[in-house]
C-alpha atoms as a PDB file:
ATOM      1  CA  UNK A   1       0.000   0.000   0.000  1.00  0.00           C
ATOM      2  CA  UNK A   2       1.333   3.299  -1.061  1.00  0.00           C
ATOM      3  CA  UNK A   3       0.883   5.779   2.296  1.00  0.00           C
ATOM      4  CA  UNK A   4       0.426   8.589  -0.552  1.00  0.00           C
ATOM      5  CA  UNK A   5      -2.303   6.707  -1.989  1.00  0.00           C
ATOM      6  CA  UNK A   6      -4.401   7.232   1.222  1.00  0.00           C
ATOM      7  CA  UNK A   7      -3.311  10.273   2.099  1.00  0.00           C
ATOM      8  CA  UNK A   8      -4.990  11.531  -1.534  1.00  0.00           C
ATOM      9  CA  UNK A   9      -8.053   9.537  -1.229  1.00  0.00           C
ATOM     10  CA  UNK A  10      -8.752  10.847   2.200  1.00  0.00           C
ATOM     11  CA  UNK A  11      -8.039  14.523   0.780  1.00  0.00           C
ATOM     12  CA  UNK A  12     -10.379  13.674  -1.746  1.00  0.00           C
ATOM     13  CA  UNK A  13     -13.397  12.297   0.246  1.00  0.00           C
ATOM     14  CA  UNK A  14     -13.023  15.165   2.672  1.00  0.00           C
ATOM     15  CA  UNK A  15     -13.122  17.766   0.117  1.00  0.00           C
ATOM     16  CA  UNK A  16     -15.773  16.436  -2.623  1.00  0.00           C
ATOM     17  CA  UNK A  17     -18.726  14.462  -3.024  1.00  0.00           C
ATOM     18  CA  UNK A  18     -18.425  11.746  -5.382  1.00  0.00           C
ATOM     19  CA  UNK A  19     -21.013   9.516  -6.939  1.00  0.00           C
ATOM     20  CA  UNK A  20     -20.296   5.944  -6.943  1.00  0.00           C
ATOM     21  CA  UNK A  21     -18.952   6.095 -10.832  1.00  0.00           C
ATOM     22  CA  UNK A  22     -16.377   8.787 -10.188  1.00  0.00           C
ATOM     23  CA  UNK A  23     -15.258   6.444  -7.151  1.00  0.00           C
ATOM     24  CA  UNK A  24     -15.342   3.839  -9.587  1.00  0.00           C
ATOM     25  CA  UNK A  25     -12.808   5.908 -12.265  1.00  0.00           C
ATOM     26  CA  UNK A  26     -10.638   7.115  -9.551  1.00  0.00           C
ATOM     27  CA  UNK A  27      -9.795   3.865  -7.728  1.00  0.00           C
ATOM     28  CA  UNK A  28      -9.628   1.758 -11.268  1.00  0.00           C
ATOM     29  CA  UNK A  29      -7.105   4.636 -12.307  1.00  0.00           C
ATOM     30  CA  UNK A  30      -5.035   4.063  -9.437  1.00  0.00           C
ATOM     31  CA  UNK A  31      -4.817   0.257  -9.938  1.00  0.00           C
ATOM     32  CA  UNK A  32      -3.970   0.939 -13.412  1.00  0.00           C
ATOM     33  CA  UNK A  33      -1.140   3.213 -12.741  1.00  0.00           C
ATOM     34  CA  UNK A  34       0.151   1.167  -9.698  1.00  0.00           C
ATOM     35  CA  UNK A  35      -0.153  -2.377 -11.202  1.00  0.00           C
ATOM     36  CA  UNK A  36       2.509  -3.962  -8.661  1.00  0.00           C
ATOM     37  CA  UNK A  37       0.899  -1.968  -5.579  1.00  0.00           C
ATOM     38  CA  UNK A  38      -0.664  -4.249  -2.892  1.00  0.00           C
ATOM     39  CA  UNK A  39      -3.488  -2.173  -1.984  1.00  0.00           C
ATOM     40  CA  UNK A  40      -5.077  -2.039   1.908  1.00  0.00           C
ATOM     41  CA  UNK A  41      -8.376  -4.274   1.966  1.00  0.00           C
ATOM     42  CA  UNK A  42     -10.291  -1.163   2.477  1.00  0.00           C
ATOM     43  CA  UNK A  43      -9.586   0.096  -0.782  1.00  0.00           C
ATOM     44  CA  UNK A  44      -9.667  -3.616  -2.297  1.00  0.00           C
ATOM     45  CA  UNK A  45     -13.617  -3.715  -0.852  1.00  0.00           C
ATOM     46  CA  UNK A  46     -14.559  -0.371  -1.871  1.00  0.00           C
ATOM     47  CA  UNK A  47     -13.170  -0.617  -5.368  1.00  0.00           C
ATOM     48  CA  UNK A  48     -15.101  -3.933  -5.411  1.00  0.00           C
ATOM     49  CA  UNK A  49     -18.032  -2.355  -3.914  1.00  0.00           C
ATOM     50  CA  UNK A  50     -18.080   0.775  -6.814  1.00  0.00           C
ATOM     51  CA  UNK A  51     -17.291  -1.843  -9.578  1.00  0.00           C
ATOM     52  CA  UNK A  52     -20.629  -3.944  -8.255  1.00  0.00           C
ATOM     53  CA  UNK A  53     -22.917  -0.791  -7.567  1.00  0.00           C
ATOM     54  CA  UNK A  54     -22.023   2.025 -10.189  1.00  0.00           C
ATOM     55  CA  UNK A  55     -24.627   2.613 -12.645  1.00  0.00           C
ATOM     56  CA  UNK A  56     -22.621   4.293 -15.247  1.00  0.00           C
ATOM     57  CA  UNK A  57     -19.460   3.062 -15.939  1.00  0.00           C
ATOM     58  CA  UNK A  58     -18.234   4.526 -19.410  1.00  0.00           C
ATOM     59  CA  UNK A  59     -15.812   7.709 -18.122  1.00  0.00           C
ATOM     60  CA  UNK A  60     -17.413   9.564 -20.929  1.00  0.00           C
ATOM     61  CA  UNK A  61     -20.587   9.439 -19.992  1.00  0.00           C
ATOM     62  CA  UNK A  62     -19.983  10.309 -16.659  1.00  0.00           C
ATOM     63  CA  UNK A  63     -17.993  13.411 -18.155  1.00  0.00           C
ATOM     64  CA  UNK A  64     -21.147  14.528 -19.701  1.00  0.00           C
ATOM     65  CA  UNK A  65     -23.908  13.396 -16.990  1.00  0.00           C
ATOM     66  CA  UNK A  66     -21.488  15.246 -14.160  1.00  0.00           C
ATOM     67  CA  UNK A  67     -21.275  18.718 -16.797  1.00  0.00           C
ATOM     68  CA  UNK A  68     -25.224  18.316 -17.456  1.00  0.00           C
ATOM     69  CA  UNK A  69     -25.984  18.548 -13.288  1.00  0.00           C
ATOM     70  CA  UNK A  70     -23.536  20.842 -12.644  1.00  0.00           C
ATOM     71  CA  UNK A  71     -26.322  23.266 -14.795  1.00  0.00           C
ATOM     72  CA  UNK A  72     -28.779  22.158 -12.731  1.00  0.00           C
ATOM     73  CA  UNK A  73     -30.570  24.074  -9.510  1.00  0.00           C
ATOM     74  CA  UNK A  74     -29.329  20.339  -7.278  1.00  0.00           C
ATOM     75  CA  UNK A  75     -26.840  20.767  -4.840  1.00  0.00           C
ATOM     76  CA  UNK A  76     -23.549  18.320  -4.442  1.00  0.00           C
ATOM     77  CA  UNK A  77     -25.324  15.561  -2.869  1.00  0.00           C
ATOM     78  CA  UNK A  78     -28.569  15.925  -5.170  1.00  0.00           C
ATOM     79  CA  UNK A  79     -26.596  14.966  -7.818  1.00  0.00           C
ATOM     80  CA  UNK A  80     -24.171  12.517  -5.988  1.00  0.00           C
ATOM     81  CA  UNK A  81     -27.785  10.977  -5.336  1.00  0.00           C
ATOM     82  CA  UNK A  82     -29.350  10.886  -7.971  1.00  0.00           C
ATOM     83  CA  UNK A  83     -26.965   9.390  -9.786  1.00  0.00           C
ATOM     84  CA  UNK A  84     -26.104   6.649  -7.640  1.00  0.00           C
ATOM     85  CA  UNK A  85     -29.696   5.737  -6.731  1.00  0.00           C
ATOM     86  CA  UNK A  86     -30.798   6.118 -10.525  1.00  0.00           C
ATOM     87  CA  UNK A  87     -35.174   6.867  -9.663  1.00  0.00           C
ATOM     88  CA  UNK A  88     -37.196   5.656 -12.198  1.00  0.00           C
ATOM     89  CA  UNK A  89     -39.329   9.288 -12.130  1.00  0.00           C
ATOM     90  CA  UNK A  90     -39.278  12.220  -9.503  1.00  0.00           C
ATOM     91  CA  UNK A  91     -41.842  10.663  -7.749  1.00  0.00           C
ATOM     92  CA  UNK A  92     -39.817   7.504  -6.659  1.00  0.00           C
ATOM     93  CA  UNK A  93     -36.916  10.786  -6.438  1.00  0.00           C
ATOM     94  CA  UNK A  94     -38.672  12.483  -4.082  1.00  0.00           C
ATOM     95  CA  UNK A  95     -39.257   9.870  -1.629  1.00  0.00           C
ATOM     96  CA  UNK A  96     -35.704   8.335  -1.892  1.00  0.00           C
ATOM     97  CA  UNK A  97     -33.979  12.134  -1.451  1.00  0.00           C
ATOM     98  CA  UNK A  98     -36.357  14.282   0.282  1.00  0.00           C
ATOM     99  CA  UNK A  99     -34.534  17.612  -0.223  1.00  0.00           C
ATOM    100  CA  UNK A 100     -35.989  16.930  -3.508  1.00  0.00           C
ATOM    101  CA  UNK A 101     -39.168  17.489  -2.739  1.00  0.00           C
ATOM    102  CA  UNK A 102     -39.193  21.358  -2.802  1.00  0.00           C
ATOM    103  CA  UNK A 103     -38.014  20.797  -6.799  1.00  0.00           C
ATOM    104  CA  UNK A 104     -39.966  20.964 -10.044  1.00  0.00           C
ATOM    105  CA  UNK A 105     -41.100  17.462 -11.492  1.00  0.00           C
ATOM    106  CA  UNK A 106     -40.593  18.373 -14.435  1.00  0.00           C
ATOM    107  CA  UNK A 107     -36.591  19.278 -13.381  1.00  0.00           C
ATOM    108  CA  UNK A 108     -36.293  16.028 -11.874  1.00  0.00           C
ATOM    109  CA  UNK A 109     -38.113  13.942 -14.937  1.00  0.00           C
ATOM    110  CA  UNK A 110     -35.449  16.039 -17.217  1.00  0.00           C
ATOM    111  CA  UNK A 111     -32.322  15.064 -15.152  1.00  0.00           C
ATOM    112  CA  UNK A 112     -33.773  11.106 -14.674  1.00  0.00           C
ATOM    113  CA  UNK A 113     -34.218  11.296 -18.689  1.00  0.00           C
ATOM    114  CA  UNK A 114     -30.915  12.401 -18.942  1.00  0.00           C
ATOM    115  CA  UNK A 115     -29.217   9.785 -16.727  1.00  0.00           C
ATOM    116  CA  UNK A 116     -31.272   7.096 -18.921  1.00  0.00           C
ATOM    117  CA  UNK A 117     -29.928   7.982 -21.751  1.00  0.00           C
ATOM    118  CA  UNK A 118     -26.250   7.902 -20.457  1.00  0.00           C
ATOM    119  CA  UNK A 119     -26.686   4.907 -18.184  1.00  0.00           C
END
């Protein structure tokens, strides 16, 4: 395990919210780079957790999902939710992330139809 490795990852996760597809581009970068690097089992289970639970996981369509939110009225953790819960309409949204609730349906249809089509 490289003690840089987790002092970055920790920087990261303190200073950002990440969905569970950026987790997954991050960590698979760093096993790329660091092929010969025997990793701690906490990053071994959450990079197996992110690979098993990420909804999108072409880096270019979570390029252009993360650039569509970023115009959108949802805050940091809207989107980190959204994205990693994946409603089926703003209804099911709603319920799931309840500072939702106070948003347009027809904001929250736009952004699910959006994440559809990238997914």
């Amino acid at each position: 395990m490289l003690h840089s490795d987790d002092d970055d990852w920790k920087a990261a996760a303190i200073k950002s919210t990440h969905n569970t597809s950026e987790v997954y581009f991050i960590l698979k970068s760093k096993k790329e780079l660091h092929k010969q690097v025997s990793y701690s089992k906490v990053f071994e289970d959450t990079f197996s957790y992110v690979t098993r639970f990420a909804k999108i996981k072409d880096l270019e369509a979570t390029k252009s999902l993360q650039a569509f939110l970023e115009k959108t009225s949802l805050s940091l953790e809207e989107r980190a939710q959204i994205m990693n819960l994946c409603p089926k309409d703003s209804k099911e949204a709603k319920k799931l992330i309840t500072s939702l609730e106070s948003k347009a349906d027809v904001e929250i249809e736009s952004i699910i139809n959006e994440i559809n089509l990238l997914k």
